[in-house]
N, C-alpha and C. Protein backbone atom coordinates (compact mmCIF):
# COMPACT_ATOMS: atom_id res chain seq x y z
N UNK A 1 -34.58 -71.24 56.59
CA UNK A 1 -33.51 -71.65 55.71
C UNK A 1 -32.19 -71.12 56.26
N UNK A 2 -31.19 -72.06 56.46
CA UNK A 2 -29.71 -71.37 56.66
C UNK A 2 -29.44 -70.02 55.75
N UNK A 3 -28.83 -69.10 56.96
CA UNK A 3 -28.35 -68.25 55.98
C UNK A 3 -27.25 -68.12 55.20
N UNK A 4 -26.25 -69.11 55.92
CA UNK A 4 -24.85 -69.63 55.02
C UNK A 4 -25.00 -69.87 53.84
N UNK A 5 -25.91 -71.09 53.77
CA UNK A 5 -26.61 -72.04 52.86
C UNK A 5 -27.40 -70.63 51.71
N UNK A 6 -28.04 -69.39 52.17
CA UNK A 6 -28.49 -68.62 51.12
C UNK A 6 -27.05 -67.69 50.89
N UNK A 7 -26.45 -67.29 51.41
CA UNK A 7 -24.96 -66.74 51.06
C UNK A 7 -24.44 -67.45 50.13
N UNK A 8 -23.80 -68.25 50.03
CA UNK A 8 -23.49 -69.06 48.77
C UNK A 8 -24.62 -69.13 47.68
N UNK A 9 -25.07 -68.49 47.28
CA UNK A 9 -25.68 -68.45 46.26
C UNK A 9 -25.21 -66.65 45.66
N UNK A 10 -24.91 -66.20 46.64
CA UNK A 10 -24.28 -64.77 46.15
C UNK A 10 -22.98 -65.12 45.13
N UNK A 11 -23.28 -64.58 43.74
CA UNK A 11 -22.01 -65.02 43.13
C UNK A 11 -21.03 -63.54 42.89
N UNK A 12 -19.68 -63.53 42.76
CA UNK A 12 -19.17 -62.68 43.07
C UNK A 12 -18.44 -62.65 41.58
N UNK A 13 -18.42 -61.22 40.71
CA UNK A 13 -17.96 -61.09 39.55
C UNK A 13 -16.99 -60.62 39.48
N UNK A 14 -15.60 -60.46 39.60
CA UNK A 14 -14.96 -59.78 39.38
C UNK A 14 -14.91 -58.38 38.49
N UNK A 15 -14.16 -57.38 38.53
CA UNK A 15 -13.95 -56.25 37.75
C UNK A 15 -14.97 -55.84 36.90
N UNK A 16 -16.20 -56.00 37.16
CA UNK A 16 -17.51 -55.41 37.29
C UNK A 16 -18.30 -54.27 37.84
N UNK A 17 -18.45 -52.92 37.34
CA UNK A 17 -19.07 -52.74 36.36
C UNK A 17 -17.14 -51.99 35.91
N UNK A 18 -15.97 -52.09 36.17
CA UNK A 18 -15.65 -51.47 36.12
C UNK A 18 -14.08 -52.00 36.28
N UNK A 19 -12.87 -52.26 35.92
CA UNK A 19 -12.01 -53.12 36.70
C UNK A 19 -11.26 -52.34 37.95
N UNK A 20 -11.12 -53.78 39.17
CA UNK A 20 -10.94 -53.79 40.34
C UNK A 20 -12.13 -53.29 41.21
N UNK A 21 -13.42 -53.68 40.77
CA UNK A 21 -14.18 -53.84 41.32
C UNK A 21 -14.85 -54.83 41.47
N UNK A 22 -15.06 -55.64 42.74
CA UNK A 22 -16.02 -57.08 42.92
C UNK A 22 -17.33 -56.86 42.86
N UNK A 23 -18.45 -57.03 42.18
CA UNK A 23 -19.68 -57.06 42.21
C UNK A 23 -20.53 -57.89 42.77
N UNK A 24 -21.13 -58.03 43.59
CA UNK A 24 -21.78 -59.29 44.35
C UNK A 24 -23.13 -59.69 44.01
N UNK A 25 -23.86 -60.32 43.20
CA UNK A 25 -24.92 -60.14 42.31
C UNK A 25 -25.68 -61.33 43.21
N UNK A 26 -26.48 -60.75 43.41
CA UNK A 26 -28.01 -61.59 44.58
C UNK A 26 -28.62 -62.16 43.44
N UNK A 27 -28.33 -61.77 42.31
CA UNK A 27 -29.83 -62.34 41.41
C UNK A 27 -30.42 -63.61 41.70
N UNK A 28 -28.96 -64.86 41.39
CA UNK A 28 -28.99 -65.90 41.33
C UNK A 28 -29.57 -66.28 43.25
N UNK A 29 -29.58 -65.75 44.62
CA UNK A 29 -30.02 -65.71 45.57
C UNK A 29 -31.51 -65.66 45.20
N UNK A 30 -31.74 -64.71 44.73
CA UNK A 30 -33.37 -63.85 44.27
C UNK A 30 -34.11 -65.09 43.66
N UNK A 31 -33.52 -65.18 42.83
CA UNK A 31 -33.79 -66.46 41.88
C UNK A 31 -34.09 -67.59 42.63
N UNK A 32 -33.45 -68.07 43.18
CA UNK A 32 -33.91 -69.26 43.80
C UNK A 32 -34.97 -69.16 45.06
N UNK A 33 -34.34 -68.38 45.98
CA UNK A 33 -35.09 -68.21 47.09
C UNK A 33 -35.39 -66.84 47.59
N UNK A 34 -36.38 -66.61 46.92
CA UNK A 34 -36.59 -64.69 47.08
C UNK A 34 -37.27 -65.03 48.12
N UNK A 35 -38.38 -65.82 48.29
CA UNK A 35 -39.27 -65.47 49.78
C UNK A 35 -38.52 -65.90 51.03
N UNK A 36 -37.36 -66.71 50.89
CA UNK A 36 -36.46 -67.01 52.02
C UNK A 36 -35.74 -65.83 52.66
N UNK A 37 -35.59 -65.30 51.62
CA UNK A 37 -34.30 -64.08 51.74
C UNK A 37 -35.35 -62.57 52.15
N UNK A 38 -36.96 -62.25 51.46
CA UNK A 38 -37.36 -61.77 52.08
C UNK A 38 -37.95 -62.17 53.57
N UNK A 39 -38.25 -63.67 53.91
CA UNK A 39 -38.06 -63.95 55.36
C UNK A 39 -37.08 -63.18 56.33
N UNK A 40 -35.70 -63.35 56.20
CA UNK A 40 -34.81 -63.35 56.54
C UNK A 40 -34.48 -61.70 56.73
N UNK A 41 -34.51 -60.85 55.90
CA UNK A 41 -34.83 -59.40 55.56
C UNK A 41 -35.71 -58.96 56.65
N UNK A 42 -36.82 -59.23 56.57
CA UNK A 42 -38.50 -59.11 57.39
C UNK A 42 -38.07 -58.76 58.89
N UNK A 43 -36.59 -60.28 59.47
CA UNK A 43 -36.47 -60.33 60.54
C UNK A 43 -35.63 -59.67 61.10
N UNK A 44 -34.96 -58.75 60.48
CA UNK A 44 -34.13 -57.86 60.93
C UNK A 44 -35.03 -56.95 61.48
N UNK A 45 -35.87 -56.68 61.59
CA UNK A 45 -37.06 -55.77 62.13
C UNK A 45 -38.15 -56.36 63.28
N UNK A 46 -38.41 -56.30 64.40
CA UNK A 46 -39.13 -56.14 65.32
C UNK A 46 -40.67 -56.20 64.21
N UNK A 47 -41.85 -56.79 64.86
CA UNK A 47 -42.97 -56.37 64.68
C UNK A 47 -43.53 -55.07 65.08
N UNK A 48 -43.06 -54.13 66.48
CA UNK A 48 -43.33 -53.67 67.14
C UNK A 48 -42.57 -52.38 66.25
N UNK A 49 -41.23 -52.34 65.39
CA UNK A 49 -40.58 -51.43 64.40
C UNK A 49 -41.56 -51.35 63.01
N UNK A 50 -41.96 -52.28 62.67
CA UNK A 50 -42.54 -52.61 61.35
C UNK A 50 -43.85 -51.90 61.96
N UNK A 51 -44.78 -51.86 62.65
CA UNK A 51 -45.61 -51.24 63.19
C UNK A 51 -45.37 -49.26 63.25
N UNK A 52 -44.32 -49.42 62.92
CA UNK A 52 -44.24 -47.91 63.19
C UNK A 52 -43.78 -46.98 61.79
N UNK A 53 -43.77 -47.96 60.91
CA UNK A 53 -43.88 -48.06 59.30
C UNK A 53 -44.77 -47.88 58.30
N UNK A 54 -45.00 -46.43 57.89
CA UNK A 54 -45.79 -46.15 56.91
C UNK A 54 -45.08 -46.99 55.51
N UNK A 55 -44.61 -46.68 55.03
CA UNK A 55 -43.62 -47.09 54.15
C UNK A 55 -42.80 -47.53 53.74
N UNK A 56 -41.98 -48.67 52.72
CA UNK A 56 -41.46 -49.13 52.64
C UNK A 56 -40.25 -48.37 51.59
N UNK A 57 -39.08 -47.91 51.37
CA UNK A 57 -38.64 -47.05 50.43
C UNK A 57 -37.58 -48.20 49.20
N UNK A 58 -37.69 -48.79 48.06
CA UNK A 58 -36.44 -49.26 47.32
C UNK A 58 -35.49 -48.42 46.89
N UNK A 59 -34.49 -48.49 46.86
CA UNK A 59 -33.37 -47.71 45.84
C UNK A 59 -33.41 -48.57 44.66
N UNK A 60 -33.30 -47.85 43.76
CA UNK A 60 -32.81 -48.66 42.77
C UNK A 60 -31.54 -49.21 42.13
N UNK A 61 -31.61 -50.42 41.69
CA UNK A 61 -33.00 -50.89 41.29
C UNK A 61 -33.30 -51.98 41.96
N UNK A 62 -32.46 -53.04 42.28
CA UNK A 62 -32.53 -54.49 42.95
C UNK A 62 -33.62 -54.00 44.62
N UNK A 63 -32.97 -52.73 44.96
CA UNK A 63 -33.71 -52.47 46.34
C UNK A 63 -35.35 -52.14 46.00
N UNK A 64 -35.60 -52.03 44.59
CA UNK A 64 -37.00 -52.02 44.47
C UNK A 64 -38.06 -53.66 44.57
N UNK A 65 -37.20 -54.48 44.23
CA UNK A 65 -37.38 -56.42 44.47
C UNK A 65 -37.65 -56.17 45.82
N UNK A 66 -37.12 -56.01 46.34
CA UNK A 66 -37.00 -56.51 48.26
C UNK A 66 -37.74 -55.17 49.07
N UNK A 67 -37.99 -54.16 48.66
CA UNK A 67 -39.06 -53.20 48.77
C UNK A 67 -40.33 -53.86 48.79
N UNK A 68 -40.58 -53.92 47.94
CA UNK A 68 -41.89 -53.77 47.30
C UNK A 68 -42.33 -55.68 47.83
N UNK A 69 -41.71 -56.68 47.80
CA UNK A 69 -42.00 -57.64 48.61
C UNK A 69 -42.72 -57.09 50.33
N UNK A 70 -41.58 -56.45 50.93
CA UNK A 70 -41.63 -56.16 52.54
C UNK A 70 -42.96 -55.44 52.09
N UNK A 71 -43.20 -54.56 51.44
CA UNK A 71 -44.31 -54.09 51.61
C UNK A 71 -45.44 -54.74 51.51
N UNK A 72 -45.78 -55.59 50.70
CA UNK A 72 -46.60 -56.16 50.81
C UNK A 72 -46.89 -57.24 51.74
N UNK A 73 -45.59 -57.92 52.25
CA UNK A 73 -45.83 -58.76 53.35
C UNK A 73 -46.56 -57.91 54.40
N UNK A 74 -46.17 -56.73 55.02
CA UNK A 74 -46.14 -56.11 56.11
C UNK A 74 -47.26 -55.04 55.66
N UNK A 75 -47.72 -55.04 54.88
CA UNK A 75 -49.19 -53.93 54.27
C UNK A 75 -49.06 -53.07 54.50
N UNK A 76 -47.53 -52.36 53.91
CA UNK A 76 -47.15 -51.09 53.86
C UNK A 76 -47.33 -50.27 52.39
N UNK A 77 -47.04 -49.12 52.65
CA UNK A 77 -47.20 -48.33 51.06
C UNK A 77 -45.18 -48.49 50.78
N UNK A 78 -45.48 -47.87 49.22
CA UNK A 78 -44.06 -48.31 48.63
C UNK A 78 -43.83 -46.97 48.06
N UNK A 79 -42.04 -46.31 48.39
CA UNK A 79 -41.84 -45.21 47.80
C UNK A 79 -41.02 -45.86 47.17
N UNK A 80 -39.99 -45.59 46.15
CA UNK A 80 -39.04 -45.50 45.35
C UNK A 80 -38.05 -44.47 45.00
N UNK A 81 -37.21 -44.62 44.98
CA UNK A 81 -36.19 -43.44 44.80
C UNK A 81 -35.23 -43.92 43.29
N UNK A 82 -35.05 -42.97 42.14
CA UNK A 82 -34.92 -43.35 40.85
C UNK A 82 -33.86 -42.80 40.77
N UNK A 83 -33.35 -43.39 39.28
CA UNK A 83 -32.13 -42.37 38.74
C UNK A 83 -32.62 -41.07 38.22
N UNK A 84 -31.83 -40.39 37.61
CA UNK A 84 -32.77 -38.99 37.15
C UNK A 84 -33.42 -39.74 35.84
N UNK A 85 -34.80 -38.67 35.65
CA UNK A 85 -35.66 -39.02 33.99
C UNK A 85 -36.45 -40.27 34.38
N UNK A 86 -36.48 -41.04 35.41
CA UNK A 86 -36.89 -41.89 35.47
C UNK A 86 -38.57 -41.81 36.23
N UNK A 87 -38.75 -40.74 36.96
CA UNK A 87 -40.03 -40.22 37.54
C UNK A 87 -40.45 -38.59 36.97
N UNK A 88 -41.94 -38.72 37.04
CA UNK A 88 -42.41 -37.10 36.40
C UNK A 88 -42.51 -35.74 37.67
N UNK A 89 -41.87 -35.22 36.98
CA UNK A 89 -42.13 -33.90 37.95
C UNK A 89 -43.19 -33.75 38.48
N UNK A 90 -43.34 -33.06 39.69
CA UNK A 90 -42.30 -32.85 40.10
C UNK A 90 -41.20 -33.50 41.14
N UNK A 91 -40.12 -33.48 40.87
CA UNK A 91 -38.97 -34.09 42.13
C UNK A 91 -37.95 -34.09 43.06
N UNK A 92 -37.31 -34.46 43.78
CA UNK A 92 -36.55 -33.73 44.95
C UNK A 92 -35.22 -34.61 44.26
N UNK A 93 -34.06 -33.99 44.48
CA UNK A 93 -33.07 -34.82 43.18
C UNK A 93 -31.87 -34.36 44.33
N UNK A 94 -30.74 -35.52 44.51
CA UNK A 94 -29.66 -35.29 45.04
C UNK A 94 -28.46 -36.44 44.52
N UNK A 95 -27.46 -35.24 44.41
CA UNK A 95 -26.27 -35.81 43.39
C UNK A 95 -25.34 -36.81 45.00
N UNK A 96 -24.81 -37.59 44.41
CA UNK A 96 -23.74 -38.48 45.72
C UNK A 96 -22.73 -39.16 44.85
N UNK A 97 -21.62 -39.43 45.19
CA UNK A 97 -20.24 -40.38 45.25
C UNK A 97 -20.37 -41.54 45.33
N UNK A 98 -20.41 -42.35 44.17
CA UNK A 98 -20.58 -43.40 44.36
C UNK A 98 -18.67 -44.16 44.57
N UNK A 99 -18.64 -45.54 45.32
CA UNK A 99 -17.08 -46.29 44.73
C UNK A 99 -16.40 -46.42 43.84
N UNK A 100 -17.07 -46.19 42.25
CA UNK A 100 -16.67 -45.74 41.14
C UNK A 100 -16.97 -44.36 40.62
N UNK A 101 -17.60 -43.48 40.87
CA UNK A 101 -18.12 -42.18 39.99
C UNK A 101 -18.89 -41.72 40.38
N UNK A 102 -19.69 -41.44 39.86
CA UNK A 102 -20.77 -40.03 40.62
C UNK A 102 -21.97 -40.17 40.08
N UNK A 103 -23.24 -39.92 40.82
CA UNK A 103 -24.45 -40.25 40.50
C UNK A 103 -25.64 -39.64 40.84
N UNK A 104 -26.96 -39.47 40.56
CA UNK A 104 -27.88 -38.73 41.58
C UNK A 104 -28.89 -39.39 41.46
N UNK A 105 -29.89 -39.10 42.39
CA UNK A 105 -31.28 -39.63 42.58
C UNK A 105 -31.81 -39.03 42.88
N UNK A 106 -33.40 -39.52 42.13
CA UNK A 106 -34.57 -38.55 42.59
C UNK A 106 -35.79 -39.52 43.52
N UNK A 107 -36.60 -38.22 43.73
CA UNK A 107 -37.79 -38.99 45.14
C UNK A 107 -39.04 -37.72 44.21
N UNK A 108 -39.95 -38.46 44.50
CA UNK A 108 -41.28 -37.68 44.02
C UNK A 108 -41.42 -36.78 45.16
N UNK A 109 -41.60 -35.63 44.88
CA UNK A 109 -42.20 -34.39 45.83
C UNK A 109 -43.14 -34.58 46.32
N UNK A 110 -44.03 -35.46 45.62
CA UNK A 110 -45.99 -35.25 45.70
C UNK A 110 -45.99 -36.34 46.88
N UNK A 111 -44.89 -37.44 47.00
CA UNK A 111 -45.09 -38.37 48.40
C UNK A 111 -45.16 -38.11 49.81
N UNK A 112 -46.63 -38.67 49.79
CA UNK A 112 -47.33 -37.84 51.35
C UNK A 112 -45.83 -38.13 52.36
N UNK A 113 -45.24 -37.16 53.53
CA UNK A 113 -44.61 -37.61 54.61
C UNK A 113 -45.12 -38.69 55.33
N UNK A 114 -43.72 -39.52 55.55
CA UNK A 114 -44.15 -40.46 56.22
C UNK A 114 -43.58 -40.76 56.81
N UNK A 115 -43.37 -42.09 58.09
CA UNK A 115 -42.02 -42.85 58.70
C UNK A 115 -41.79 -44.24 57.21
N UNK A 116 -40.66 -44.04 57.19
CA UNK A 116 -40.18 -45.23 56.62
C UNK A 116 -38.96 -46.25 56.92
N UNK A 117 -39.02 -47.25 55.72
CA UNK A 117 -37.76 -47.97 56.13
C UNK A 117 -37.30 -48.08 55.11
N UNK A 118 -35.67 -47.85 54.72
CA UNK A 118 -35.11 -47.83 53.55
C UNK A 118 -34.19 -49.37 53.37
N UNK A 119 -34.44 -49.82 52.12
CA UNK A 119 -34.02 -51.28 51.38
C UNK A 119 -33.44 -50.95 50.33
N UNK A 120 -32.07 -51.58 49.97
CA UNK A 120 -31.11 -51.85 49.36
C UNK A 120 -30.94 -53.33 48.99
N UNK A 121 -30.15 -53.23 48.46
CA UNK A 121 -29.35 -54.92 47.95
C UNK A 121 -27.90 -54.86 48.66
N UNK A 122 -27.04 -53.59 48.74
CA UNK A 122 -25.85 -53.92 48.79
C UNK A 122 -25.13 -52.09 49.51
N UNK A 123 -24.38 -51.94 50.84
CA UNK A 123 -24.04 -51.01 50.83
C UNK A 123 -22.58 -51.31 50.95
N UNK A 124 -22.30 -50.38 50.25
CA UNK A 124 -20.59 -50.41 49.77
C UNK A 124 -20.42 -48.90 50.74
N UNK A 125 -19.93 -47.56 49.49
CA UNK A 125 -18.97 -46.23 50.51
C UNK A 125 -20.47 -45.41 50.90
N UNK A 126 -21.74 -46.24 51.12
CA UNK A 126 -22.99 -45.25 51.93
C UNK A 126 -23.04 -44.50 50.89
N UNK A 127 -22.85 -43.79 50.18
CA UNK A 127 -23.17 -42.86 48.97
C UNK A 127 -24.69 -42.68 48.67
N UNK A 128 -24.90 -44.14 48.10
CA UNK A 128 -26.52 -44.22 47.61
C UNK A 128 -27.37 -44.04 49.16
N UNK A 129 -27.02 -44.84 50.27
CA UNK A 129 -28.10 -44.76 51.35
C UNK A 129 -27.98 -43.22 51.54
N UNK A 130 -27.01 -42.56 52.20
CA UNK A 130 -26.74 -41.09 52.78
C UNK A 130 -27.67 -40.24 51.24
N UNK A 131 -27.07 -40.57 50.21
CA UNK A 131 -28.46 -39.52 49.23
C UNK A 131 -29.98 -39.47 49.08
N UNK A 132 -30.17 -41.41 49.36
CA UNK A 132 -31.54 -41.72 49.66
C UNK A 132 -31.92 -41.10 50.88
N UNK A 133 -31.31 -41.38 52.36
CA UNK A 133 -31.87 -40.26 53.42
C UNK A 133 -32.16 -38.83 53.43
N UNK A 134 -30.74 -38.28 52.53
CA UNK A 134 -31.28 -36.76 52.56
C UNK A 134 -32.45 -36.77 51.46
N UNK A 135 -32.94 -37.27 50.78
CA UNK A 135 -34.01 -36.97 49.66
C UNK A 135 -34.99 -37.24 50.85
N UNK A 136 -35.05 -38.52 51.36
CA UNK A 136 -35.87 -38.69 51.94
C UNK A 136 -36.04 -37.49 53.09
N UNK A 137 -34.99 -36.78 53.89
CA UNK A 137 -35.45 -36.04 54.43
C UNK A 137 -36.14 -34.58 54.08
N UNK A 138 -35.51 -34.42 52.79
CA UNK A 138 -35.71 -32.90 52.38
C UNK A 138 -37.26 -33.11 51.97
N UNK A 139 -37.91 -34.69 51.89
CA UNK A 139 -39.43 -34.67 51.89
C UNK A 139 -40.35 -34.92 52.73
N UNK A 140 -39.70 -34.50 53.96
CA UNK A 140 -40.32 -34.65 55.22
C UNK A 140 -40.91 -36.10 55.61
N UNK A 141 -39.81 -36.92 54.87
CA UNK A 141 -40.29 -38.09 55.59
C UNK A 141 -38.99 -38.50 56.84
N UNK A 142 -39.63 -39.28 57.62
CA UNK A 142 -38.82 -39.83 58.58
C UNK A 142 -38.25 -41.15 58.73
N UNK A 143 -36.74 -41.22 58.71
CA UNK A 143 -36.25 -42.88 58.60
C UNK A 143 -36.00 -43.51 59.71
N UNK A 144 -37.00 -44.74 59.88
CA UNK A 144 -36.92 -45.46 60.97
C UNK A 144 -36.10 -46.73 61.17
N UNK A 145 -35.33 -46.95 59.93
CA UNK A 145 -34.58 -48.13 59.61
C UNK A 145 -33.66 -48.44 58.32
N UNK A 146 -32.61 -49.35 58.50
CA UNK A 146 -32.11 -48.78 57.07
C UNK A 146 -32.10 -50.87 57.22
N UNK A 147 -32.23 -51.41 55.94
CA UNK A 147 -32.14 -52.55 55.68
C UNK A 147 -31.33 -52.83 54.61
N UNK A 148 -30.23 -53.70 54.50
CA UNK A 148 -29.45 -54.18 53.20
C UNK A 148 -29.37 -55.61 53.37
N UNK A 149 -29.05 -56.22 51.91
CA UNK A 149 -28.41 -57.98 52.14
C UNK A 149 -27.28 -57.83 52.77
N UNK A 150 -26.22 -56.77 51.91
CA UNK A 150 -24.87 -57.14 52.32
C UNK A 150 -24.15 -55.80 52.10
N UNK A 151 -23.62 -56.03 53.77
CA UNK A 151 -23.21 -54.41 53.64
C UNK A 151 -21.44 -54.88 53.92
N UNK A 152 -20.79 -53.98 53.00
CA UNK A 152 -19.72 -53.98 52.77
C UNK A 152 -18.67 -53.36 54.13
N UNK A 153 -18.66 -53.72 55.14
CA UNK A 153 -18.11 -53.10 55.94
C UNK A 153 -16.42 -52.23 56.03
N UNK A 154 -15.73 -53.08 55.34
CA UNK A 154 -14.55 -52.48 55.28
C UNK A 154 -14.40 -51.02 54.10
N UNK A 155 -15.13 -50.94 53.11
CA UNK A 155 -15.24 -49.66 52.61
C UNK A 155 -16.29 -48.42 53.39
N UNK A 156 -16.84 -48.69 54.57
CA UNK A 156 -17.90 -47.39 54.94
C UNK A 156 -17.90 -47.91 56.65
N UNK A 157 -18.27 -46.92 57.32
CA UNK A 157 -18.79 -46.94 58.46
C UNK A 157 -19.87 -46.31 58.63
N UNK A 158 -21.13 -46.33 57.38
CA UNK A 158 -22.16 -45.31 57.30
C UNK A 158 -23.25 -45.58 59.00
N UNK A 159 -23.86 -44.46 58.96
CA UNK A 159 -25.28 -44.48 59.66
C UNK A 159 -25.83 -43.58 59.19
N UNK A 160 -26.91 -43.44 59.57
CA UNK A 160 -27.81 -42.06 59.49
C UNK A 160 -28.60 -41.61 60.92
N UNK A 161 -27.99 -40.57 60.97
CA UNK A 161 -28.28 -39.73 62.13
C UNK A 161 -27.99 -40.62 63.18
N UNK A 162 -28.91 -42.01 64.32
CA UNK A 162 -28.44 -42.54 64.82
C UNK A 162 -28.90 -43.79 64.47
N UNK A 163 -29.09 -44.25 63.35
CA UNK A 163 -29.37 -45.42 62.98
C UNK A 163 -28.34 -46.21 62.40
N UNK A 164 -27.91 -47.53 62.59
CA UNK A 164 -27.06 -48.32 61.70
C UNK A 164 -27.49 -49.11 60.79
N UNK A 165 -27.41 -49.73 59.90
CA UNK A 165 -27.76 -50.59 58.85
C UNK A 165 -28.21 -51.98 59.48
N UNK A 166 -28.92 -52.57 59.21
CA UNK A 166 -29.21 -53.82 59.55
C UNK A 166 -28.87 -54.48 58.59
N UNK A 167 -27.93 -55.93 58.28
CA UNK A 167 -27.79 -56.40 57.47
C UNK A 167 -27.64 -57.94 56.95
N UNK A 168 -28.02 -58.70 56.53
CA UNK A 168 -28.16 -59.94 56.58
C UNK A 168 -26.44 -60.81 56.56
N UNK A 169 -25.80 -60.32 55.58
CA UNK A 169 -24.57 -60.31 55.81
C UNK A 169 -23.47 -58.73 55.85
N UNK A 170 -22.66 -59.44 56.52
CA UNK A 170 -21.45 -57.98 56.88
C UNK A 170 -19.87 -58.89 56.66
N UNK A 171 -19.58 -58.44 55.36
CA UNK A 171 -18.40 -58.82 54.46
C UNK A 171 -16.89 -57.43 55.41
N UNK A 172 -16.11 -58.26 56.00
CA UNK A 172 -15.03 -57.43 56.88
C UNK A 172 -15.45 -56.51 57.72
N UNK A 173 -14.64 -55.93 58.34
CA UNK A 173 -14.70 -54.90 59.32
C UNK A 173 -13.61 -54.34 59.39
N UNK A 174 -13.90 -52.72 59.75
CA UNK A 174 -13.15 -51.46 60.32
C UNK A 174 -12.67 -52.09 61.70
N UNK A 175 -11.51 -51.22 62.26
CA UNK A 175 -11.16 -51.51 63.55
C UNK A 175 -12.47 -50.37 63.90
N UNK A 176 -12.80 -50.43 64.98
CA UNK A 176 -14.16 -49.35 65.40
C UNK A 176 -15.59 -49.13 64.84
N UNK A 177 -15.41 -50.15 63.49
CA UNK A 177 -16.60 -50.25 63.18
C UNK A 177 -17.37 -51.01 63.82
N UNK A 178 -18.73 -50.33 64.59
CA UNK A 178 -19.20 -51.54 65.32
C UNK A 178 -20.46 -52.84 64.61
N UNK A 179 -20.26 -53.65 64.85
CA UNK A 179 -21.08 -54.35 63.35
C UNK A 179 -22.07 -54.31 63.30
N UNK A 180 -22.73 -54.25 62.24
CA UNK A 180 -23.81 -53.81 61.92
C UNK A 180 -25.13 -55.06 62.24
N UNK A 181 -26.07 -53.97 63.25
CA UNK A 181 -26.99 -54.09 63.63
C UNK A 181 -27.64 -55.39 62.98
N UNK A 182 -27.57 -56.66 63.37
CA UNK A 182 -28.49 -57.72 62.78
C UNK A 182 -27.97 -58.66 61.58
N UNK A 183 -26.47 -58.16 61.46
CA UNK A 183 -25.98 -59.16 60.59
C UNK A 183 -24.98 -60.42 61.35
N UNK A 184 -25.01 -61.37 61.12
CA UNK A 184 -24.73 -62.40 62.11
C UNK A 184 -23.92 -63.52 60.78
N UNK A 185 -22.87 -62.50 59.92
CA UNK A 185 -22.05 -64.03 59.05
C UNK A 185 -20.97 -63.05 58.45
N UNK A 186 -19.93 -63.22 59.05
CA UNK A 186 -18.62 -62.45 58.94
C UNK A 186 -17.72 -63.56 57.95
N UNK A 187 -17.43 -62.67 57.17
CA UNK A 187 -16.43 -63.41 56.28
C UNK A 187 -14.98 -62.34 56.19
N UNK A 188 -14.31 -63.28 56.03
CA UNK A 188 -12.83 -62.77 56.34
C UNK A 188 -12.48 -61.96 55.06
């Protein structure tokens, strides 16, 4: 399926959750063509990467949809990473900066180490990915990939350690930002 053709289905809300903020809501994407878009997701990854994948990790919450798909396509196990109160002790919990305010997340302690790959819906100032990695690292798991729909390029130049985001779309660019790994639909 074109990926233009699934981009336009991203509808864009204005001053959402918050004003002067654009919200970019996949639902209506999800909705129509979730197995296209997890196609499309899947292929940002090598067989030969996906092979080296215990795990699949969602953020929440939309990154738990497109998680938990890859995993099962690819017959991986599924971690999750929550808001607080949302998993039982015990848990590994780290506070981050979000574009509007401030937030934290937790990761279950009891999750065996593993290699994984971390899935999102949307990276805006890296906040949520950079808290999901360190949780993920402080539990001795290892990140072999970071996956988003649509990474916001002109607010972040995130990576982790030496990984870049792979992303289906990449909305502007930094001067020096170099673009992100696997996204191939630049919009002005």
């Amino acid at each position: 399926m074109d990926k233009q053709y699934l981009e336009g289905l991203i509808r864009q809300v204005p001053d959402f959750p918050q004003p002067g903020v654009l919200f970019l809501d996949v639902m209506p994407l999800l909705q129509k063509h979730f197995s296209a878009t997890i196609d499309a997701l899947s292929a940002l990854m090598t067989e030969a990467e996906w092979s080296k994948v215990d795990a699949v990790v969602g953020v929440e919450a939309r990154g738990f949809l497109l998680a938990s798909a890859l995993a099962y396509v690819h017959q991986k196990g599924l971690l999750v990473v929550r808001k607080p109160g949302k998993l039982p002790p015990p848990v590994l919990e780290q506070s981050y900066a979000l574009e509007y305010g401030l937030d934290r997340l937790q990761l279950s302690a009891l999750a065996a180490a593993s290699g994984v790959v971390v899935v999102d819906d949307v990276l805006a100032t890296g906040g949520t990915l950079q808290a999901t990695c360190s949780l993920l690292q402080a539990g001795g798991h290892s990140v072999h990939c970071l996956l988003t729909l649509i990474n916001l390029a002109t607010l972040n130049n995130f990576h982790w350690e030496d990984l870049r985001v792979r992303s289906l779309w990449t909305y502007g660019h930094l001067a020096g930002n170099p673009r992100a790994e696997g996204a191939d639909v630049d919009v002005p």
